[in-house]
C-alpha atoms as a PDB file:
ATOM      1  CA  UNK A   1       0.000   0.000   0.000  1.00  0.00           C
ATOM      2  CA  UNK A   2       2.702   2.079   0.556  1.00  0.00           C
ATOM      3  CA  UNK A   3       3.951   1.666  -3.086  1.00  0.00           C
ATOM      4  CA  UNK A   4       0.371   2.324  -4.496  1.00  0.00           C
ATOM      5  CA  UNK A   5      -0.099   5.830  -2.549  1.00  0.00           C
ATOM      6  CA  UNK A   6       3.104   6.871  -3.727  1.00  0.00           C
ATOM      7  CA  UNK A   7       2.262   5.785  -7.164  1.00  0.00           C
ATOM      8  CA  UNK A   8      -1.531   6.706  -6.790  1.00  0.00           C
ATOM      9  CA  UNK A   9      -1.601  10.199  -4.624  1.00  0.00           C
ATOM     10  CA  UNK A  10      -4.952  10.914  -4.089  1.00  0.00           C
ATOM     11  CA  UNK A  11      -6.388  14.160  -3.093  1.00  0.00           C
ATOM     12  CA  UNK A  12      -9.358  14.305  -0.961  1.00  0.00           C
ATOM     13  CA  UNK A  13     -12.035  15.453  -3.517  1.00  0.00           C
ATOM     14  CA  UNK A  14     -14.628  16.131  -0.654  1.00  0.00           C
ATOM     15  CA  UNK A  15     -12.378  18.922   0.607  1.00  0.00           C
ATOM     16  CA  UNK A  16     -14.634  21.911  -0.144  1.00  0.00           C
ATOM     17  CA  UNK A  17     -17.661  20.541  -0.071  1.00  0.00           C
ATOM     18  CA  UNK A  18     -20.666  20.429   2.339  1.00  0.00           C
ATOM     19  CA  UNK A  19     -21.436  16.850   4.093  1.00  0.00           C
ATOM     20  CA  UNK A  20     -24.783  17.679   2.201  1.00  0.00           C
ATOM     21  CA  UNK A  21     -22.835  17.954  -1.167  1.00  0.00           C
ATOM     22  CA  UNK A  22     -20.427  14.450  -0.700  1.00  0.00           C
ATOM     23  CA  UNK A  23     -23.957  13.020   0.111  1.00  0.00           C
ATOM     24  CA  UNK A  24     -25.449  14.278  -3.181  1.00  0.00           C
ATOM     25  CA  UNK A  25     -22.281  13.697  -5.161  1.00  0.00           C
ATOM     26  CA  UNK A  26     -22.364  10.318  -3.970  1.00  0.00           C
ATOM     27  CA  UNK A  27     -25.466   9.487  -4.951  1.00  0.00           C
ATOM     28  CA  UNK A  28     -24.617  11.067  -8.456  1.00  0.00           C
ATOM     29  CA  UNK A  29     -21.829   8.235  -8.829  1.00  0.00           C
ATOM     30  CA  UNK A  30     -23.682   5.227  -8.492  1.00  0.00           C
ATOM     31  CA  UNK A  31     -23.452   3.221 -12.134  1.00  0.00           C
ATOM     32  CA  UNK A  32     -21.618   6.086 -13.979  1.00  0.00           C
ATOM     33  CA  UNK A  33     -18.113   8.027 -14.483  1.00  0.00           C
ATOM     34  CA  UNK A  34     -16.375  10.019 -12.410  1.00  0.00           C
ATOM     35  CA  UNK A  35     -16.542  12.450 -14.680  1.00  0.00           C
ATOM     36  CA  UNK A  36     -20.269  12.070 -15.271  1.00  0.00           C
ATOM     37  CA  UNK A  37     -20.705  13.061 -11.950  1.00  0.00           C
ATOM     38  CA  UNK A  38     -18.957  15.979 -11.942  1.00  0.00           C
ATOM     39  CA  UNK A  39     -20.885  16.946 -15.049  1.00  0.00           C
ATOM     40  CA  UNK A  40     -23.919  15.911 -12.574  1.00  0.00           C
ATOM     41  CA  UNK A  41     -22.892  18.103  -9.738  1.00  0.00           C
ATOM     42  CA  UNK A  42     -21.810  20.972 -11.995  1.00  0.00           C
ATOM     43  CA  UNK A  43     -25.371  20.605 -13.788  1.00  0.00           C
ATOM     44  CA  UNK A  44     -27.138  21.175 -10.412  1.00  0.00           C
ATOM     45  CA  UNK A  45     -25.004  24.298  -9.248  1.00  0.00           C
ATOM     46  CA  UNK A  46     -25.745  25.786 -12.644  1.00  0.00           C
ATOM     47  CA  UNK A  47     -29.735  25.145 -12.305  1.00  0.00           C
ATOM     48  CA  UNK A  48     -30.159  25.765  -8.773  1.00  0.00           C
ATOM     49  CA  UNK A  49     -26.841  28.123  -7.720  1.00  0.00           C
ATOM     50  CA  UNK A  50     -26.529  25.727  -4.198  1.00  0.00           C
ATOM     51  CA  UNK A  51     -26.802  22.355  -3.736  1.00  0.00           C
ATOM     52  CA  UNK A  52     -28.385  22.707  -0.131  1.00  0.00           C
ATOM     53  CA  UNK A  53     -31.246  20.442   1.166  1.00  0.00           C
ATOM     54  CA  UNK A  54     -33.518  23.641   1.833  1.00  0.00           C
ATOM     55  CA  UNK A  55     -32.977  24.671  -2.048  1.00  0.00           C
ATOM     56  CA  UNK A  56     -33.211  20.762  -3.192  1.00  0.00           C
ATOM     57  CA  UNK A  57     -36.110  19.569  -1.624  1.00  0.00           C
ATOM     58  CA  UNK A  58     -38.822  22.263  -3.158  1.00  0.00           C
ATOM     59  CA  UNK A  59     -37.077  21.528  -6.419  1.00  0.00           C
ATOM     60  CA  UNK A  60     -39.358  20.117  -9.070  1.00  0.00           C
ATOM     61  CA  UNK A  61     -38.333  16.780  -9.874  1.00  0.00           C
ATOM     62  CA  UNK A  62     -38.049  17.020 -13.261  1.00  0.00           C
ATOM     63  CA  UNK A  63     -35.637  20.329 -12.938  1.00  0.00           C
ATOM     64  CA  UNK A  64     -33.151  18.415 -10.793  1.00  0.00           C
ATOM     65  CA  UNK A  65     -33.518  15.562 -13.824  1.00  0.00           C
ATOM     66  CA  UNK A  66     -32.810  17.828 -16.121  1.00  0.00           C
ATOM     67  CA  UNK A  67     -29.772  18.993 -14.307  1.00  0.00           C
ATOM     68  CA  UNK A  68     -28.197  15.667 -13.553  1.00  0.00           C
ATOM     69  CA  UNK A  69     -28.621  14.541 -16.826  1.00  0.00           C
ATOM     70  CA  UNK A  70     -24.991  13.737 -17.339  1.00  0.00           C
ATOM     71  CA  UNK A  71     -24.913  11.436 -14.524  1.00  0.00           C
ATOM     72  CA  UNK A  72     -27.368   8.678 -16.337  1.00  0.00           C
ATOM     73  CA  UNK A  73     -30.944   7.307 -14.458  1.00  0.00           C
ATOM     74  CA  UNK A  74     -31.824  10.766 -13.729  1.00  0.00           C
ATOM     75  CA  UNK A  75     -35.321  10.166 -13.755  1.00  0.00           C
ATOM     76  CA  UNK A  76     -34.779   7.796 -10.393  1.00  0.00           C
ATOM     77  CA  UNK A  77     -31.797   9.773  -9.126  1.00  0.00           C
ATOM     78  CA  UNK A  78     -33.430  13.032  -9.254  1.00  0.00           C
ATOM     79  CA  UNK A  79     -36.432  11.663  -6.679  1.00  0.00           C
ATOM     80  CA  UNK A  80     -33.417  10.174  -4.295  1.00  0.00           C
ATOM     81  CA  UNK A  81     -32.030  13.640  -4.398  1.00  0.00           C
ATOM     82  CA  UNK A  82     -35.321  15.596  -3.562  1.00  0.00           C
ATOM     83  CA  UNK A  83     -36.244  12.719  -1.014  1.00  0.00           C
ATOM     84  CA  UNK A  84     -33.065  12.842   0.513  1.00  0.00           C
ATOM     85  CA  UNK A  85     -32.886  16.822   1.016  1.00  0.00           C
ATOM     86  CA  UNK A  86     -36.522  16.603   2.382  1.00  0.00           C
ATOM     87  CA  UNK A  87     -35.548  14.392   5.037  1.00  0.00           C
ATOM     88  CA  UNK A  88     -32.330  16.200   5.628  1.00  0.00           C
ATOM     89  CA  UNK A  89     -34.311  19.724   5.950  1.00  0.00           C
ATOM     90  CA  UNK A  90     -37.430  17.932   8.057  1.00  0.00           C
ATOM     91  CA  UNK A  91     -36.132  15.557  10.223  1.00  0.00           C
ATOM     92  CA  UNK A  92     -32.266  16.606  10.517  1.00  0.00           C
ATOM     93  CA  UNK A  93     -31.839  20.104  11.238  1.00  0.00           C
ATOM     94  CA  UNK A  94     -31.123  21.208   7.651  1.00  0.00           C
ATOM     95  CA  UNK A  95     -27.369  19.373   7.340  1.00  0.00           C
ATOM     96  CA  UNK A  96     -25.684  16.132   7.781  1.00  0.00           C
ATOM     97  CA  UNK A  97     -23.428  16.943  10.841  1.00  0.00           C
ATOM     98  CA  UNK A  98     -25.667  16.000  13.738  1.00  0.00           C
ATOM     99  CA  UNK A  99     -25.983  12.323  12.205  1.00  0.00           C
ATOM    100  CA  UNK A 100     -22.346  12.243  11.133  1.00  0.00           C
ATOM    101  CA  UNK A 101     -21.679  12.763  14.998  1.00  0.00           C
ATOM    102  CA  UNK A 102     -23.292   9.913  15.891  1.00  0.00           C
ATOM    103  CA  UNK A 103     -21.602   6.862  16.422  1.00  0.00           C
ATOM    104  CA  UNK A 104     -20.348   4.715  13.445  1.00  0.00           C
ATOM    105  CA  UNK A 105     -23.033   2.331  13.452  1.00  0.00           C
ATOM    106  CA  UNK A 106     -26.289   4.637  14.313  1.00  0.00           C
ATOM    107  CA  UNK A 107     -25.156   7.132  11.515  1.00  0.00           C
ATOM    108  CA  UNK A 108     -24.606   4.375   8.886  1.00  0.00           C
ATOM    109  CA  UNK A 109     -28.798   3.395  10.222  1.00  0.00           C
ATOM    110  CA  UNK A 110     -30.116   6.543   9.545  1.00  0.00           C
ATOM    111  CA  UNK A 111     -28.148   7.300   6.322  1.00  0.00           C
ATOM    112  CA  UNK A 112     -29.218   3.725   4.971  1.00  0.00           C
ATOM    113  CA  UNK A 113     -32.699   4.718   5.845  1.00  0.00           C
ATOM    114  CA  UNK A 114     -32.351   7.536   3.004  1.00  0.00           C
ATOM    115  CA  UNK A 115     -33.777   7.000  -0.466  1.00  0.00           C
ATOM    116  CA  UNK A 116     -30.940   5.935  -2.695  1.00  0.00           C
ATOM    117  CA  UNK A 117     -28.649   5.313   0.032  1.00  0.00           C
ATOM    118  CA  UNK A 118     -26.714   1.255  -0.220  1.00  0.00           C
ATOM    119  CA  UNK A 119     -23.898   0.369   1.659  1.00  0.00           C
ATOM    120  CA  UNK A 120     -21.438   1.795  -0.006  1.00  0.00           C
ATOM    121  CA  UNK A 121     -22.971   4.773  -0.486  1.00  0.00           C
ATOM    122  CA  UNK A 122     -23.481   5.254   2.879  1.00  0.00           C
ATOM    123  CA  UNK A 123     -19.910   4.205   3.501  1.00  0.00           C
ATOM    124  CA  UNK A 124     -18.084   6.634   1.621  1.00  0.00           C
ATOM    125  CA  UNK A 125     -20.508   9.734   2.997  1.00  0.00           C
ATOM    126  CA  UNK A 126     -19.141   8.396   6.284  1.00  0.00           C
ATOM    127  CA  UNK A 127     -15.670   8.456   5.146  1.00  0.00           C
ATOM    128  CA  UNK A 128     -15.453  11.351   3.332  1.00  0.00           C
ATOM    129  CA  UNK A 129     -17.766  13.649   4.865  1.00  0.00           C
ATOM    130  CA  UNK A 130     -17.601  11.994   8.580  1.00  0.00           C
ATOM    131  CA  UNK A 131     -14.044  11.033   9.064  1.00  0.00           C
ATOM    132  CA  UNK A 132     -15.891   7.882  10.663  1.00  0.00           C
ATOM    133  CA  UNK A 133     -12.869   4.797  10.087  1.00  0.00           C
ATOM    134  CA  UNK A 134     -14.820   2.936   7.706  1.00  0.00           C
ATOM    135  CA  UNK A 135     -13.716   1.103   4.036  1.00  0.00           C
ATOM    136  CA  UNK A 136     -16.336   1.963   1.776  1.00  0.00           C
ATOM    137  CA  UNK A 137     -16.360  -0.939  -0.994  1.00  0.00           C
ATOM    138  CA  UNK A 138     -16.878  -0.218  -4.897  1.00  0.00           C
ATOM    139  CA  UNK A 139     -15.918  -2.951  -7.579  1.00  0.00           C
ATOM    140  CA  UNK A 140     -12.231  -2.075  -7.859  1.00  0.00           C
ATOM    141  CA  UNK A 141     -12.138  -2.269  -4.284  1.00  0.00           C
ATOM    142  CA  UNK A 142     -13.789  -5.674  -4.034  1.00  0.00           C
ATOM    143  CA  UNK A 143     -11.978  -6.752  -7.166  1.00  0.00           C
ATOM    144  CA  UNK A 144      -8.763  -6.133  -5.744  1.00  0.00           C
ATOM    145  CA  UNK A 145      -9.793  -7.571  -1.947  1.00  0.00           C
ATOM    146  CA  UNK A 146     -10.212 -10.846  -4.347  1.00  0.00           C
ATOM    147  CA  UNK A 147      -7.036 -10.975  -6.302  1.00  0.00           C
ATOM    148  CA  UNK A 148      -4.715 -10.601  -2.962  1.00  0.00           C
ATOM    149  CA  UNK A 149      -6.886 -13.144  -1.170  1.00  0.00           C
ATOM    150  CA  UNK A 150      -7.671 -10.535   1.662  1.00  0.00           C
ATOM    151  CA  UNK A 151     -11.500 -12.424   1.473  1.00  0.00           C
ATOM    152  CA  UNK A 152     -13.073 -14.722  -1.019  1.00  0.00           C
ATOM    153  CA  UNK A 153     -16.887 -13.825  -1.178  1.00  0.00           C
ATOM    154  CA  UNK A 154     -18.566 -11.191  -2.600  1.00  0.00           C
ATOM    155  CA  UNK A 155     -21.032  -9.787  -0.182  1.00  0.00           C
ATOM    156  CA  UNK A 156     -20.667  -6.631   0.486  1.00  0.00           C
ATOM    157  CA  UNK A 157     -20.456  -6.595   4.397  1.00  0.00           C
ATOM    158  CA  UNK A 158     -18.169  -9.507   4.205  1.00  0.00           C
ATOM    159  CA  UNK A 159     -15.482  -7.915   2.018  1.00  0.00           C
ATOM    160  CA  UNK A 160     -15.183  -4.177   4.322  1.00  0.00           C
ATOM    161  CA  UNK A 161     -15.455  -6.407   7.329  1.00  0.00           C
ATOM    162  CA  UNK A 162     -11.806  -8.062   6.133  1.00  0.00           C
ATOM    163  CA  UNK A 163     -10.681  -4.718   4.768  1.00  0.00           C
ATOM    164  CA  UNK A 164     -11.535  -2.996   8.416  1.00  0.00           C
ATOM    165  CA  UNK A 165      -9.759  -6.103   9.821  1.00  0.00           C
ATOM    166  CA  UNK A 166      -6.416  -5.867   7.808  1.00  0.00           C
ATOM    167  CA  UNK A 167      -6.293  -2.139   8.045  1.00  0.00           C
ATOM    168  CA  UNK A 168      -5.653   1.041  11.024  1.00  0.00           C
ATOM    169  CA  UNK A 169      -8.590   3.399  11.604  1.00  0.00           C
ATOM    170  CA  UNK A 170      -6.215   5.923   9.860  1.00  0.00           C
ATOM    171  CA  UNK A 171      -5.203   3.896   7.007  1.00  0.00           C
ATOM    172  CA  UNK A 172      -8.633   3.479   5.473  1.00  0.00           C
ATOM    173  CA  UNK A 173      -9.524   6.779   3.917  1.00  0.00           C
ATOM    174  CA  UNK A 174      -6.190   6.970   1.843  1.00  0.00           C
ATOM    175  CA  UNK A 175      -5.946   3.329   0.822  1.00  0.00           C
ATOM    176  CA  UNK A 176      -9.564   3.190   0.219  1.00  0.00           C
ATOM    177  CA  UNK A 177      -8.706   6.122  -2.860  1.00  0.00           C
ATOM    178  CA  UNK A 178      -5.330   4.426  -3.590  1.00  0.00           C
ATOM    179  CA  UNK A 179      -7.037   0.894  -4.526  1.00  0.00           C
ATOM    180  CA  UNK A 180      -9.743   2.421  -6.905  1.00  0.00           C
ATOM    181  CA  UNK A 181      -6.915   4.824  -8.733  1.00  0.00           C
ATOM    182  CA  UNK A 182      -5.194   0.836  -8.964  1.00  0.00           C
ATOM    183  CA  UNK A 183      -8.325  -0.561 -10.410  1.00  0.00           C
ATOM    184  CA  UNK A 184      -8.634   1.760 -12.814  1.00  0.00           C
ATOM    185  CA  UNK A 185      -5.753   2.438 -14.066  1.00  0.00           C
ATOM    186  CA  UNK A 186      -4.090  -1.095 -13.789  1.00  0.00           C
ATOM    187  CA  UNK A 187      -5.930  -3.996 -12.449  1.00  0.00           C
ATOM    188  CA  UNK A 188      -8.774  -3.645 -14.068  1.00  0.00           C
ATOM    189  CA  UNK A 189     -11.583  -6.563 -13.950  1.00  0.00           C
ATOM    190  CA  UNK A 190     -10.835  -7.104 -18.246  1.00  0.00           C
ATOM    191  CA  UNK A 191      -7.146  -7.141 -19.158  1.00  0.00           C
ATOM    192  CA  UNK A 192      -5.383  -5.961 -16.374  1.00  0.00           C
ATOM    193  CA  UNK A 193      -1.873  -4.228 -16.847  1.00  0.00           C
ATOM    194  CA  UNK A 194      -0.325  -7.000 -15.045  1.00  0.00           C
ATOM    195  CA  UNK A 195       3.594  -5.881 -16.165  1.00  0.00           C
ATOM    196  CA  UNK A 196       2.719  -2.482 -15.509  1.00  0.00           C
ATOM    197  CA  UNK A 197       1.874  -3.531 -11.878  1.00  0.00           C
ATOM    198  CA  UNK A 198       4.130  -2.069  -9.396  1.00  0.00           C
ATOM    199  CA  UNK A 199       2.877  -4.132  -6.488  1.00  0.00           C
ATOM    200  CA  UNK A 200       2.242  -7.580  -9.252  1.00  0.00           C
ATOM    201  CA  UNK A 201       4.693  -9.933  -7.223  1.00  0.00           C
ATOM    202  CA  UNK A 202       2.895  -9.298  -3.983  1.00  0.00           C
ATOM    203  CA  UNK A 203      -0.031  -9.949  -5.820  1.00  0.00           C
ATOM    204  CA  UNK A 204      -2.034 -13.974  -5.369  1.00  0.00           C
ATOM    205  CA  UNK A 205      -3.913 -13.444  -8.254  1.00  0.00           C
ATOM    206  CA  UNK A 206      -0.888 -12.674 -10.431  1.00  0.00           C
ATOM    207  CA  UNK A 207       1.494 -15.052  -8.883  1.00  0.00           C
ATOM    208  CA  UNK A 208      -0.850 -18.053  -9.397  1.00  0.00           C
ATOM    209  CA  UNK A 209      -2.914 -18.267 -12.624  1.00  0.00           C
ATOM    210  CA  UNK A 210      -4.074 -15.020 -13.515  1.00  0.00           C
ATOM    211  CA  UNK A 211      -0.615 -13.066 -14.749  1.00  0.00           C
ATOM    212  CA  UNK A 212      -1.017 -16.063 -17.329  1.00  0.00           C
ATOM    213  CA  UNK A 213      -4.741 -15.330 -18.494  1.00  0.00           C
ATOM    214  CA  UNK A 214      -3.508 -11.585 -18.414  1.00  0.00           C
ATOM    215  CA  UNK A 215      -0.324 -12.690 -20.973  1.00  0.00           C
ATOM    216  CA  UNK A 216      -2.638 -14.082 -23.152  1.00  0.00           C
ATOM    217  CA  UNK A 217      -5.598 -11.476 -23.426  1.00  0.00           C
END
């Protein structure tokens, strides 16, 4: 890990941004781009000036689609988004940071409770908007957790439960960002850069019979 921050350095792209705006971005990024997301976000500041829950949740839906257009399934995002603010404005003062004081485990409750809102979404508002010590886990994540045999299955609690296990509280946030800039860049799920790899003989996957599937492809 050390090698892949050095080789990855990520900065922390919620710096700037309201908890309420990592929340919203975050929902933007399921299924798409990073840069479709940014489109997303950028689309939303230009239609509505603030992305704010007070501003967001007497939006007409169909404005917010249009806005987030970028981002793909705006028709369903776009009802998350307004859902989401409503509750935020009702029920939680108007902003995230009373829930993202809460404990780990009651603030990951009441943001899974939000429209839109999985696991990992919920994880990486926590990380990146909290500073709670969690390992949010997308599909270079999980991909990766495979191929150095850090946990075999695929469910989604079962894979951050072995990534929490094998890392420090501190750790998380940074290697979290330094394993998806691996994934896509390098070990990607269809013809990984295998002898690119600066961390390949460490790697299980490579060392057994993958780094010969990767030759051939």
């Amino acid at each position: 890990m050390a090698i892949l921050e050095t080789r990855h350095p990520q900065p922390d792209w919620a710096r700037g941004m309201t908890s309420f705006e990592v929340l919203v971005s975050t929902i933007l990024s399921q299924s798409t781009t990073v840069a479709n997301e940014r489109r997303g976000m950028e689309g939303l500041r230009d239609a509505f000036g603030r992305i704010t829950p007070g501003v967001l949740a007497t939006a007409q839906v169909s404005r917010i689609a249009r806005a987030i257009w970028h981002a793909g399934l705006a028709r369903q995002m776009s009802r998350w988004i307004r859902e989401a603010a409503r509750v935020v404005e009702r029920d939680w003062g108007g902003g995230l940071d009373r829930v993202l004081r809460l404990p780990t485990k009651h603030a990951r409750e009441a943001l899974l409770a939000l429209p839109g809102m999985g696991p990992k979404t919920a994880d990486v508002v926590l990380s990146m908007a909290g500073h709670h010590a969690t390992f949010p886990v997308d599909t270079h994540v999980a991909r990766i957790a495979r191929r150095w045999s850090l946990v075999r299955g695929r469910r989604y609690e079962d894979v951050r439960a072995a990534l929490e296990r094998w890392t420090s509280p501190k750790t998380r946030k940074s290697w979290h960002l330094a394993i998806i800039a691996h994934g896509r860049e390098l070990c990607k799920a269809r013809n990984p850069r295998c002898s690119e790899c600066p961390v390949a003989r460490d790697c299980d996957w490579y060392r057994g019979r993958g780094h010969l599937r990767a030759t051939k492809s």
